[in-house]
N, C-alpha and C. Protein backbone atom coordinates (compact mmCIF):
# COMPACT_ATOMS: atom_id res chain seq x y z
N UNK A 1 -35.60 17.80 28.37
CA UNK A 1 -36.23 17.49 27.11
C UNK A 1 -35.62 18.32 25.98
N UNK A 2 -35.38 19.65 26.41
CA UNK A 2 -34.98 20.76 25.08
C UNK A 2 -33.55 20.16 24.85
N UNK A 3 -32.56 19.46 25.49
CA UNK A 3 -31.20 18.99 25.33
C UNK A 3 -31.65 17.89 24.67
N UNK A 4 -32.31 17.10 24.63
CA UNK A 4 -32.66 15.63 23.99
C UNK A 4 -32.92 16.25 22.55
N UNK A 5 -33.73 17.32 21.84
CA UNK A 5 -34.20 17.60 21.06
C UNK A 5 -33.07 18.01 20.24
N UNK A 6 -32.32 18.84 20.40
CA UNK A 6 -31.15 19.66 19.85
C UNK A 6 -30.36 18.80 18.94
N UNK A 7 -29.92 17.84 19.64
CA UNK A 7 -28.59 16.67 18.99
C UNK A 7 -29.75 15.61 17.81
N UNK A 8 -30.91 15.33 18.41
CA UNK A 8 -31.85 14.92 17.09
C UNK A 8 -32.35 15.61 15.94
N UNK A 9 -32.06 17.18 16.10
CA UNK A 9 -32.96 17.99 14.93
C UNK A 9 -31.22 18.25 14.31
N UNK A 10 -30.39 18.17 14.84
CA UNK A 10 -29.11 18.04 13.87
C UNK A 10 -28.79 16.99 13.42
N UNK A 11 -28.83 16.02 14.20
CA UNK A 11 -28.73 14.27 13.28
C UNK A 11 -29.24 13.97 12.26
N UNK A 12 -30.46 14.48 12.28
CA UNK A 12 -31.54 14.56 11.35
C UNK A 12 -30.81 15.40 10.07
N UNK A 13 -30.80 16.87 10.22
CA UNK A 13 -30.43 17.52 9.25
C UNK A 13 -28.95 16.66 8.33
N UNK A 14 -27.53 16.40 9.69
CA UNK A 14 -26.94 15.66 8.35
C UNK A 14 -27.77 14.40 8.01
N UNK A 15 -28.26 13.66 8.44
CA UNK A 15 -29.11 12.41 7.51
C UNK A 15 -29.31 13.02 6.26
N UNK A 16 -30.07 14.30 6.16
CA UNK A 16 -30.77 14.66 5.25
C UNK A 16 -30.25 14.76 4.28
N UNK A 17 -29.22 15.65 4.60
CA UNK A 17 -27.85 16.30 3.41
C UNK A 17 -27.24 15.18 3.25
N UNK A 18 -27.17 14.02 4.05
CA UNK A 18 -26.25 12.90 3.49
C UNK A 18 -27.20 12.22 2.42
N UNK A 19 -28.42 11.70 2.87
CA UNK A 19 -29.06 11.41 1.59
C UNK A 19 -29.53 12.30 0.11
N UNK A 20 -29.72 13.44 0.11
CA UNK A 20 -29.31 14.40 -1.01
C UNK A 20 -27.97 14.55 -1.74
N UNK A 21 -27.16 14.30 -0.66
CA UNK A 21 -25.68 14.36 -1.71
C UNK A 21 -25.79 13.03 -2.27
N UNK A 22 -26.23 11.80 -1.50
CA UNK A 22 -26.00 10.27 -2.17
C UNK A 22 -27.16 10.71 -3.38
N UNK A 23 -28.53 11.42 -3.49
CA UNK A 23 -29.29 11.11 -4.37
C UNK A 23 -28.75 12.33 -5.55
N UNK A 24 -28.26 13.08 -5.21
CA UNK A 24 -28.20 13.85 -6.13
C UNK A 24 -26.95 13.09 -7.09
N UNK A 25 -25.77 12.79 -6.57
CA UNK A 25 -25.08 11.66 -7.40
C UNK A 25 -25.34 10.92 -8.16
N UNK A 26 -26.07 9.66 -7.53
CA UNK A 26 -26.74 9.12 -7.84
C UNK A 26 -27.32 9.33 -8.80
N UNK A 27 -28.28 10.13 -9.05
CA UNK A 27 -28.70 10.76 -10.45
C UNK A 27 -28.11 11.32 -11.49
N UNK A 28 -26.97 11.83 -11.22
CA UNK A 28 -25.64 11.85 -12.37
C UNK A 28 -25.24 10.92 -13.44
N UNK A 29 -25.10 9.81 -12.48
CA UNK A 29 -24.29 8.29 -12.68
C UNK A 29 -24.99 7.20 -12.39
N UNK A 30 -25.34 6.13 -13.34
CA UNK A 30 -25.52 4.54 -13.10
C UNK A 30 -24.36 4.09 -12.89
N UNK A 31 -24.91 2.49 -12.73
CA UNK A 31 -23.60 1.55 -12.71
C UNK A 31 -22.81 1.25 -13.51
N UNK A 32 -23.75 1.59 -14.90
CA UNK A 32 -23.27 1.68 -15.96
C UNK A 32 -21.95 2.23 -16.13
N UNK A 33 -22.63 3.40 -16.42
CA UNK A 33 -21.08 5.01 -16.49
C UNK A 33 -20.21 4.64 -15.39
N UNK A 34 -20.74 4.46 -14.38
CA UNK A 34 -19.77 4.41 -12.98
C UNK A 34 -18.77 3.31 -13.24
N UNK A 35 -19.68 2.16 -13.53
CA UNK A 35 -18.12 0.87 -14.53
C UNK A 35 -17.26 1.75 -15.80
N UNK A 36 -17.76 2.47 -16.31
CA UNK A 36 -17.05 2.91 -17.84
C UNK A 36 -15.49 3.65 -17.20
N UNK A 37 -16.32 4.27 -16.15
CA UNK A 37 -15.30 5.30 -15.84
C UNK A 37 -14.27 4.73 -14.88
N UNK A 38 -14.78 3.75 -13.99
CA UNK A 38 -13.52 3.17 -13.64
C UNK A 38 -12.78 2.19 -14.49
N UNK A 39 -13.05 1.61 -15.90
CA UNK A 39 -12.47 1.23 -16.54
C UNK A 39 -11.68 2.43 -17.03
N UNK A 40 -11.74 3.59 -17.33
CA UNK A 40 -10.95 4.48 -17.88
C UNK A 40 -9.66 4.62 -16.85
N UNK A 41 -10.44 4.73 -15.22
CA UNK A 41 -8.98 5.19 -14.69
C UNK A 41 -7.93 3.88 -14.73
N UNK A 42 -8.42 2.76 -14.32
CA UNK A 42 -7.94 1.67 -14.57
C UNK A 42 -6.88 1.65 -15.78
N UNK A 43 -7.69 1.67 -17.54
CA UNK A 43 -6.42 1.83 -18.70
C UNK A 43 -5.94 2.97 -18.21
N UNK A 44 -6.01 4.07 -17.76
CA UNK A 44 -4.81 5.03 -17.76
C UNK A 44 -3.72 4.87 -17.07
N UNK A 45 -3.90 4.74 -15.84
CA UNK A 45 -2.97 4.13 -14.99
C UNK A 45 -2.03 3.02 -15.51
N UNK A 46 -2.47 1.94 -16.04
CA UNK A 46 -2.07 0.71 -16.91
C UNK A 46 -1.15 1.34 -18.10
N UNK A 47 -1.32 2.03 -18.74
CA UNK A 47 -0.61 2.87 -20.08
C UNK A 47 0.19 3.77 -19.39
N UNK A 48 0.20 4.40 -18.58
CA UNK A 48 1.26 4.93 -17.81
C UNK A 48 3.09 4.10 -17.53
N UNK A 49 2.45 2.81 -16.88
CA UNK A 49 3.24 2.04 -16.76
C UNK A 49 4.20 1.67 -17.95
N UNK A 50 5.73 1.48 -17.89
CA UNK A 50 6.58 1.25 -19.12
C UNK A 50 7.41 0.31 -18.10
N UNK A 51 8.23 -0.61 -18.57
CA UNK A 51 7.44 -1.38 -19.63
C UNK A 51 6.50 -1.66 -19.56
N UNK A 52 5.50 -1.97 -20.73
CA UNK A 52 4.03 -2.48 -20.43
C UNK A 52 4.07 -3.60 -19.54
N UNK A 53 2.89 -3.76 -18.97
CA UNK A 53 2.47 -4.60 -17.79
C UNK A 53 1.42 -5.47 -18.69
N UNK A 54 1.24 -6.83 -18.46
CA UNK A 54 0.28 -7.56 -18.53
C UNK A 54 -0.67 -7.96 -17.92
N UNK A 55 -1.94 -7.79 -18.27
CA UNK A 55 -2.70 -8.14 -17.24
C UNK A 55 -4.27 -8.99 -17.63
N UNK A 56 -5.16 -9.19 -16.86
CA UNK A 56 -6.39 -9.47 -17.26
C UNK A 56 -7.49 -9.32 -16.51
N UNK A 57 -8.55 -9.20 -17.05
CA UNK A 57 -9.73 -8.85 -15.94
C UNK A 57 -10.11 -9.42 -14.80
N UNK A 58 -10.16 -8.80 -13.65
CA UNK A 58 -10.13 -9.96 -12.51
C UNK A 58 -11.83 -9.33 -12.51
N UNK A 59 -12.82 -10.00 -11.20
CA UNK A 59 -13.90 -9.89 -11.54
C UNK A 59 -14.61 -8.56 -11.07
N UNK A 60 -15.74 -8.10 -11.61
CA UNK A 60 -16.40 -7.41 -11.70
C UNK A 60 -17.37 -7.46 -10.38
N UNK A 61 -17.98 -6.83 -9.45
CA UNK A 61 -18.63 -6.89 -8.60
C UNK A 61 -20.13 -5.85 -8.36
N UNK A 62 -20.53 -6.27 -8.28
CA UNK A 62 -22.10 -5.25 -8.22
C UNK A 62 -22.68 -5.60 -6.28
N UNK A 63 -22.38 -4.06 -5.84
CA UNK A 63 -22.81 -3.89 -4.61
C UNK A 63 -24.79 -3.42 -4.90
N UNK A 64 -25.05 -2.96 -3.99
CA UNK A 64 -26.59 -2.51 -3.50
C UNK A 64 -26.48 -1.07 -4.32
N UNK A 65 -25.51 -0.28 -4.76
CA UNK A 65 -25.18 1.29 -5.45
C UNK A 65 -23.89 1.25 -5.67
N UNK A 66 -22.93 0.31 -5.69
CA UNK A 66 -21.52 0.65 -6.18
C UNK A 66 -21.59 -0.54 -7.16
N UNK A 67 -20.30 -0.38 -7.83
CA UNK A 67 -19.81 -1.17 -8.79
C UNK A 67 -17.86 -1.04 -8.34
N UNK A 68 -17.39 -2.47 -8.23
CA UNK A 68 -15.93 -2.66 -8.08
C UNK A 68 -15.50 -3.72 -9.42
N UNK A 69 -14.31 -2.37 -10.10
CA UNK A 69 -13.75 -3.48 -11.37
C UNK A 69 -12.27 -3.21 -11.26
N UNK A 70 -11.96 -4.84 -11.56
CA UNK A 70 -10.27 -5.51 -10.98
C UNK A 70 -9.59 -5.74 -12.43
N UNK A 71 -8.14 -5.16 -11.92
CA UNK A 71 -7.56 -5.78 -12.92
C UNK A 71 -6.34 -6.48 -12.56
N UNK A 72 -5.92 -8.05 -12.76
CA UNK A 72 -4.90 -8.76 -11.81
C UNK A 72 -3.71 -9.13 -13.14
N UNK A 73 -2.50 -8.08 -12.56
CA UNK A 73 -1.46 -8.20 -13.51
C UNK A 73 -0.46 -9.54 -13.83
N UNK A 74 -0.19 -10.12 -14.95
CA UNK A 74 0.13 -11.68 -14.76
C UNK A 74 2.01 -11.45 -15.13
N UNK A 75 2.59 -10.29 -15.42
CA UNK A 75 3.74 -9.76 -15.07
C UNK A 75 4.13 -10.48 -14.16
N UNK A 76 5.15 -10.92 -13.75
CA UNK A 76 6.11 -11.36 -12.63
C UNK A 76 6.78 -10.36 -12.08
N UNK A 77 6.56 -9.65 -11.28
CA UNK A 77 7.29 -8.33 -10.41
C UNK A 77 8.19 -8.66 -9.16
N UNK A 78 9.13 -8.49 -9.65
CA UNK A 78 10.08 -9.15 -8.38
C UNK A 78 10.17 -8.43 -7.35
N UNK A 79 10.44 -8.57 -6.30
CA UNK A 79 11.04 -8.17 -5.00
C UNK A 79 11.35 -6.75 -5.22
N UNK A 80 12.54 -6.92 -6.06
CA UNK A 80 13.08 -5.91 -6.07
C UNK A 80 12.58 -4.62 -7.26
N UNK A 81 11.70 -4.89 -7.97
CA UNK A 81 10.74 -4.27 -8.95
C UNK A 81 9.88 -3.62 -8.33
N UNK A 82 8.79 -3.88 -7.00
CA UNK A 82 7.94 -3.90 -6.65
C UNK A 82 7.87 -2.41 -6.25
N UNK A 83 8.78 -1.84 -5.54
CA UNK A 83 9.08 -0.05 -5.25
C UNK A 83 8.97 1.30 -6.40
N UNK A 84 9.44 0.30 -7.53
CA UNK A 84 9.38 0.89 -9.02
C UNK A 84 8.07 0.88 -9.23
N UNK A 85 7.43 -0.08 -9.39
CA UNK A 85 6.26 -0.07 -9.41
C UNK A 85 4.95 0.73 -8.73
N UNK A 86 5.26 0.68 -7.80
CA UNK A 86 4.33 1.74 -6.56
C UNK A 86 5.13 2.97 -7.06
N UNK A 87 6.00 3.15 -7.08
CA UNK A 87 6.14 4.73 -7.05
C UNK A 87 5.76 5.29 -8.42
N UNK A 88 5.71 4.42 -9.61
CA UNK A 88 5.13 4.87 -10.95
C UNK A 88 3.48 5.72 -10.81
N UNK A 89 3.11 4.38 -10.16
CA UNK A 89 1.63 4.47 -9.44
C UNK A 89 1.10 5.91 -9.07
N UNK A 90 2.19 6.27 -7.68
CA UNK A 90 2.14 6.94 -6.91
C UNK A 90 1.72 8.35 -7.60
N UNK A 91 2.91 8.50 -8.55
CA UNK A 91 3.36 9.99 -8.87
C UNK A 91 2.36 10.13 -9.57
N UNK A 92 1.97 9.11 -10.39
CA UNK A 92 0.71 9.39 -11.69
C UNK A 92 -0.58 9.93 -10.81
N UNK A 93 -1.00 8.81 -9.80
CA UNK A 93 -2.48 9.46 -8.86
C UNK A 93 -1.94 10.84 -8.27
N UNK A 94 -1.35 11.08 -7.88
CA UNK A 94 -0.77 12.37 -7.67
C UNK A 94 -1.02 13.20 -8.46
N UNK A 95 -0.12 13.06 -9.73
CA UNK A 95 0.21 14.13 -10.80
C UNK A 95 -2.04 14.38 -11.40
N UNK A 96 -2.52 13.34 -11.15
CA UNK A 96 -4.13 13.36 -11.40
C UNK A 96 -4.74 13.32 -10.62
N UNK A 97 -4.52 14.43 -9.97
CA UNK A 97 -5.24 14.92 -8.41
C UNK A 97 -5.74 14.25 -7.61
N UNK A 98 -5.49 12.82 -7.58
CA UNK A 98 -5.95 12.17 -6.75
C UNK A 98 -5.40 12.00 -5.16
N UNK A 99 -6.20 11.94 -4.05
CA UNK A 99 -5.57 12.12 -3.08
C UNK A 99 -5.21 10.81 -2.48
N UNK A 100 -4.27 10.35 -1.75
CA UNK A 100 -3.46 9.07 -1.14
C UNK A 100 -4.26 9.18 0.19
N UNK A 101 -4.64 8.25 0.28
CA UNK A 101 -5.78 7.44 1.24
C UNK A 101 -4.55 7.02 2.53
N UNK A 102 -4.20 5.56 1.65
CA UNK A 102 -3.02 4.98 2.82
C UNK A 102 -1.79 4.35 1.75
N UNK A 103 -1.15 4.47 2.87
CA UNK A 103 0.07 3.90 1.68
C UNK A 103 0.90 3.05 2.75
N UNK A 104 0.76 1.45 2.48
CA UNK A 104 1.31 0.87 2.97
C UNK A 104 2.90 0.01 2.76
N UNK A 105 3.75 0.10 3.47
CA UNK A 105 5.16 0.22 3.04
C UNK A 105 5.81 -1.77 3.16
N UNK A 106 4.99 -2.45 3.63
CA UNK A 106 5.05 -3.81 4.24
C UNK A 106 6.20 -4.25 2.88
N UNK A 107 7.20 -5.02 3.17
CA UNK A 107 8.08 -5.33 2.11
C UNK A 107 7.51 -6.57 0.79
N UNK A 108 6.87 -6.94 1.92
CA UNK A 108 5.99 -8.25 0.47
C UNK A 108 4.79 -8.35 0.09
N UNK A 109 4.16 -7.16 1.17
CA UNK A 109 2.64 -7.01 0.59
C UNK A 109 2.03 -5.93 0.79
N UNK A 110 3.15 -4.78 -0.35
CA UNK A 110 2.96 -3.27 -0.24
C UNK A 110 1.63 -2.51 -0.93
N UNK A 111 0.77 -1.67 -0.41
CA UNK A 111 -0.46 -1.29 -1.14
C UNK A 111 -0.08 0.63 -1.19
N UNK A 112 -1.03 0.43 -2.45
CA UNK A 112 -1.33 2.29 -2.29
C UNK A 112 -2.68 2.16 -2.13
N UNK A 113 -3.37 2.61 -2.14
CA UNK A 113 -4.68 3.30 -2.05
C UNK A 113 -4.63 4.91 -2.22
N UNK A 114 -6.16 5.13 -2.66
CA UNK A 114 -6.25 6.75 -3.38
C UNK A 114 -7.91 7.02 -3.52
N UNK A 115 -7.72 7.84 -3.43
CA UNK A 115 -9.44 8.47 -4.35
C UNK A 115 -9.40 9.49 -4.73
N UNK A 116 -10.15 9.62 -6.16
CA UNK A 116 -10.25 10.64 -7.23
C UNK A 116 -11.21 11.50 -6.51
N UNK A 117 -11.24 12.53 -7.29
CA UNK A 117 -11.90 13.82 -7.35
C UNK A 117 -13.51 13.77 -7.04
N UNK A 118 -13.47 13.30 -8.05
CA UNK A 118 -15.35 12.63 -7.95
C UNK A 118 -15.55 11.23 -6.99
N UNK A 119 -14.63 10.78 -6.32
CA UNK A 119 -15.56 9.79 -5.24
C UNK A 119 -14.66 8.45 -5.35
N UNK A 120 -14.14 8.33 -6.51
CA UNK A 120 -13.99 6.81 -6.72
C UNK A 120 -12.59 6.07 -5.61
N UNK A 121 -12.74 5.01 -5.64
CA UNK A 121 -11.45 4.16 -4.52
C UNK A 121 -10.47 3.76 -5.58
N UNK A 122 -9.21 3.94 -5.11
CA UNK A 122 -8.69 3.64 -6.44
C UNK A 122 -7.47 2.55 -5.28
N UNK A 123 -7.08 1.31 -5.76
CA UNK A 123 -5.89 0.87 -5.05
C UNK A 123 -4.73 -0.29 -5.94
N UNK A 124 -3.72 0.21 -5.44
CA UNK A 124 -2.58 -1.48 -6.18
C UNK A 124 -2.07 -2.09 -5.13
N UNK A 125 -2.50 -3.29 -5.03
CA UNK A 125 -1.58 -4.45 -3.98
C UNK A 125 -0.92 -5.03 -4.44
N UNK A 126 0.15 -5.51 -4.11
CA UNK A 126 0.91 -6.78 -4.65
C UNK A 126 1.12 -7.56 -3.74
N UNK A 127 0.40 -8.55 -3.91
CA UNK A 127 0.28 -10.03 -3.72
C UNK A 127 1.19 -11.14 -4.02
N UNK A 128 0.67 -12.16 -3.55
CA UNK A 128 1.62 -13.82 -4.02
C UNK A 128 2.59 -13.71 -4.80
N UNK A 129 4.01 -13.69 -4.80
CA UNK A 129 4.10 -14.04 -6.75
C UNK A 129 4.78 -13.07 -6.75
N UNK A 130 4.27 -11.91 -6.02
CA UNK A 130 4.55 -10.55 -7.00
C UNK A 130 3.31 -10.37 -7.69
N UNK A 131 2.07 -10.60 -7.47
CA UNK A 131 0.94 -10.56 -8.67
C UNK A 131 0.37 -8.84 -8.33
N UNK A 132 0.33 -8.09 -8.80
CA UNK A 132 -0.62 -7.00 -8.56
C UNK A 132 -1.84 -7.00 -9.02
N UNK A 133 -2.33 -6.31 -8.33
CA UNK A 133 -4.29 -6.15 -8.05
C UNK A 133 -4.13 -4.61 -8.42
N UNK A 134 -5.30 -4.45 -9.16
CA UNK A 134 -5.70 -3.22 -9.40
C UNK A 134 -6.84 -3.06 -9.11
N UNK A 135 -8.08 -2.25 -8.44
CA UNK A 135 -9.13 -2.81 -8.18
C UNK A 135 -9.44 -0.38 -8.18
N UNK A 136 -10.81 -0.48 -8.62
CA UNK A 136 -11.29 0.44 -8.41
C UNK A 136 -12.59 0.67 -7.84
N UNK A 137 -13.64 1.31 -7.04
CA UNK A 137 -14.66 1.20 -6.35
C UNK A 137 -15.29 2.57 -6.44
N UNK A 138 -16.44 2.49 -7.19
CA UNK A 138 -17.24 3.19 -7.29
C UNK A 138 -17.98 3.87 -6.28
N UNK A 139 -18.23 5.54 -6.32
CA UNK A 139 -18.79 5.79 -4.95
C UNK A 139 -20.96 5.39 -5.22
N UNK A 140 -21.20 5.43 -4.22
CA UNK A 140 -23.00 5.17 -4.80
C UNK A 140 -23.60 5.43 -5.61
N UNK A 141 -23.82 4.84 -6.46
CA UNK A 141 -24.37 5.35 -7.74
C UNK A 141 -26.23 4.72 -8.21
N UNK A 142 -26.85 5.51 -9.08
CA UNK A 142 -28.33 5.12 -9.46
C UNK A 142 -28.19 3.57 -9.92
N UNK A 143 -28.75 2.51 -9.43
CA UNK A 143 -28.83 1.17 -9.47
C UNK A 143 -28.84 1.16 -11.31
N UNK A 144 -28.15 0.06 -12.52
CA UNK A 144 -28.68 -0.59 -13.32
C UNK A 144 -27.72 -1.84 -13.79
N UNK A 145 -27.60 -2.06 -15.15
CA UNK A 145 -27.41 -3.26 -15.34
C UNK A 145 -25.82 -3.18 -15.25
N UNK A 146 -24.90 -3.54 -15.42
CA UNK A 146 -23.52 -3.62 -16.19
C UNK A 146 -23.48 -4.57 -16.75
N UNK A 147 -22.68 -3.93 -18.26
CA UNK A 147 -21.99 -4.99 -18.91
C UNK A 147 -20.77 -5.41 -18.45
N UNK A 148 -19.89 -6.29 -19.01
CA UNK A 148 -18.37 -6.68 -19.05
C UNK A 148 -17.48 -5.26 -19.42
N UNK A 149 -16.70 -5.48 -19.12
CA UNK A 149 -15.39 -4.27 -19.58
C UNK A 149 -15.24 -4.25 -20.98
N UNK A 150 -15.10 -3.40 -21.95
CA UNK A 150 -14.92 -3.96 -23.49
C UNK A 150 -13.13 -2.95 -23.38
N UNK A 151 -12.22 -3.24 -22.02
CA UNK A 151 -10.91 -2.29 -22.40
C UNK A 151 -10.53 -3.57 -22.77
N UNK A 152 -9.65 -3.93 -23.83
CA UNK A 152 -9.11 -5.40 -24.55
C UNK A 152 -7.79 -6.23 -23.29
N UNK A 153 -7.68 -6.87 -22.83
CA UNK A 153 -7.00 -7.28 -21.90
C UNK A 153 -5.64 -7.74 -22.86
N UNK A 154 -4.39 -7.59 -21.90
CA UNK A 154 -2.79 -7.41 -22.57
C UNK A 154 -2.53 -8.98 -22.55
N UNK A 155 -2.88 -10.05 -21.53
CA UNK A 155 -2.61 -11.07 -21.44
C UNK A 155 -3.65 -12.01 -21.38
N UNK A 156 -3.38 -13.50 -22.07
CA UNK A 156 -4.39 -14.57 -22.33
C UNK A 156 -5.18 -15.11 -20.89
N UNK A 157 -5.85 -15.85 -20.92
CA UNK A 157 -7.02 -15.79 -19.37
C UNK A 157 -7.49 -17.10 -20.46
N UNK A 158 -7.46 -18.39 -20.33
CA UNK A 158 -8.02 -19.32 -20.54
C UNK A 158 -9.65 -19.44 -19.98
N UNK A 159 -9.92 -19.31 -21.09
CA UNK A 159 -11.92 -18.73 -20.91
C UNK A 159 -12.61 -19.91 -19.72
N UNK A 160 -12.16 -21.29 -20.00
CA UNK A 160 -12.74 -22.50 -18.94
C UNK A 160 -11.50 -21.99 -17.68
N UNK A 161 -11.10 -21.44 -17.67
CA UNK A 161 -9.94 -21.29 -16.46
C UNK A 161 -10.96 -20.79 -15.21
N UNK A 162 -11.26 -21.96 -13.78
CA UNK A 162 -12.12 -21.24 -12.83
C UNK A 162 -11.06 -20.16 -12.11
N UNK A 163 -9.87 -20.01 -12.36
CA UNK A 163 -8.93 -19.09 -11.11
C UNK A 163 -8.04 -18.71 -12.26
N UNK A 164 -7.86 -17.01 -11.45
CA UNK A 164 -6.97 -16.62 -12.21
C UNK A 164 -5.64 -17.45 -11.94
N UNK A 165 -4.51 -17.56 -12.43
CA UNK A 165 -3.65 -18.11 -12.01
C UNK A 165 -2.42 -17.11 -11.62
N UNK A 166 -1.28 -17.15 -10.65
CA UNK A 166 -0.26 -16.89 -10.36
C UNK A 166 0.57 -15.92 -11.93
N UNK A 167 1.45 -14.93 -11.41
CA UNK A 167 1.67 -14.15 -12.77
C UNK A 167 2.79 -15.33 -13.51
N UNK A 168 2.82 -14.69 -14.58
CA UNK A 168 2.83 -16.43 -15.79
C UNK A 168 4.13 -15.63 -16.61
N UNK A 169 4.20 -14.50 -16.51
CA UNK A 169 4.67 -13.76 -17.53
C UNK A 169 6.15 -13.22 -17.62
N UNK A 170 7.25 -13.37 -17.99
CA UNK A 170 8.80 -12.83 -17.37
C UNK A 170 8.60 -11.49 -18.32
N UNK A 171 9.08 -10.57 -17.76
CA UNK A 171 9.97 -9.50 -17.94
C UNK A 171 11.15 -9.15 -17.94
N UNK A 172 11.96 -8.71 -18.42
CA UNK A 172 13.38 -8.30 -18.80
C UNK A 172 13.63 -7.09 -17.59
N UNK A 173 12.28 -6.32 -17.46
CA UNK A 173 12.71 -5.05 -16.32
C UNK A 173 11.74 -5.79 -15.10
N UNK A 174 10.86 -5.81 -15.40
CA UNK A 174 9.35 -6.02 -13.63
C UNK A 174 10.03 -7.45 -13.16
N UNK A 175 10.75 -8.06 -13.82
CA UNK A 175 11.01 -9.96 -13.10
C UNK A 175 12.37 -9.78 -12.61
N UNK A 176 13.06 -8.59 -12.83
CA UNK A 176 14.54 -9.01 -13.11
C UNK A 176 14.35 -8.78 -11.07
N UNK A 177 15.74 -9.54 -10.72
CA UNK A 177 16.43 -9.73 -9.61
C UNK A 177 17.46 -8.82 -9.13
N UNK A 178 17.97 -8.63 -8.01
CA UNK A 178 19.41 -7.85 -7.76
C UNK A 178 20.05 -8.64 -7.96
N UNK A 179 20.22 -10.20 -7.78
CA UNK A 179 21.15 -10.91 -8.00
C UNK A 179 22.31 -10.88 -9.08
């Protein structure tokens, strides 16, 4: 019986501390702030990038305590762009203490992933096309409303448009070829 007891009065204790660290957070931050701020890392990262990148809001998501906000670049990133690209990425979450989660090297559908200091998921895929995903994920935060993003988007998004569409956009450096 005293061995049965031991491993439950510690399970218990982290439960405890796990729900105090989620509530004490939690009480820091709504969904609100928690969207603001991943819109911030989002434009920074984005303004980092030269040449500028185009992009537009991909959608907004509201979990049970998180909030996930996308941004899907309509740039044409070629093949051979795509390494330039991640490693811009790379050095910046780096150089902003963020730590590298996973970093996947796949030749046509390479990802970083990361998380900041304070909690947040931070990742870039490139997809179809060459399209990159930017997507950030909030760690648990005090439940409320969110608005829309008010960061001004670089490229047009036809308002009746149900799908984002395929990147639309040439570049002189992100499209160009080895050819």
């Amino acid at each position: 019986m005293r061995r049965l007891i031991l491993p439950l009065v510690v399970a218990g204790c982290i439960a405890l501390t796990a729900v105090g660290c989620a509530t004490s957070r939690g009480s820091e931050m709504d969904m609100q702030a928690a969207a603001e701020r991943s819109d911030k890392i989002l434009d920074s990262v984005l303004q980092e990038i030269r040449p500028e990148l185009r992009w537009v809001h991909g959608p907004t998501t509201v979990g049970s305590c998180d909030v996930s906000r996308r941004r899907v670049v309509m740039t044409d990133i070629s093949a051979e762009r795509r390494g330039n690209l991640l490693g811009v990425v790379d050095r910046f979450w780096r150089k902003s203490g963020y730590r590298m989660t996973v970093i996947n090297n796949d030749l046509d559908f390479p990802a970083i992933y990361a998380r900041t200091r304070d909690g947040f998921g931070v990742r870039l895929r490139i997809g179809g096309e060459g399209q990159a995903f930017f997507q950030v994920d909030t760690p648990c935060v005090r439940k409320s409303e969110v608005a829309r993003s008010t960061s001004p988007a670089t490229a047009f998004l036809d308002p009746d448009a149900e799908l984002i569409p395929r990147p639309n956009i040439h570049s002189d450096f992100w499209s160009a070829s080895g050819s």
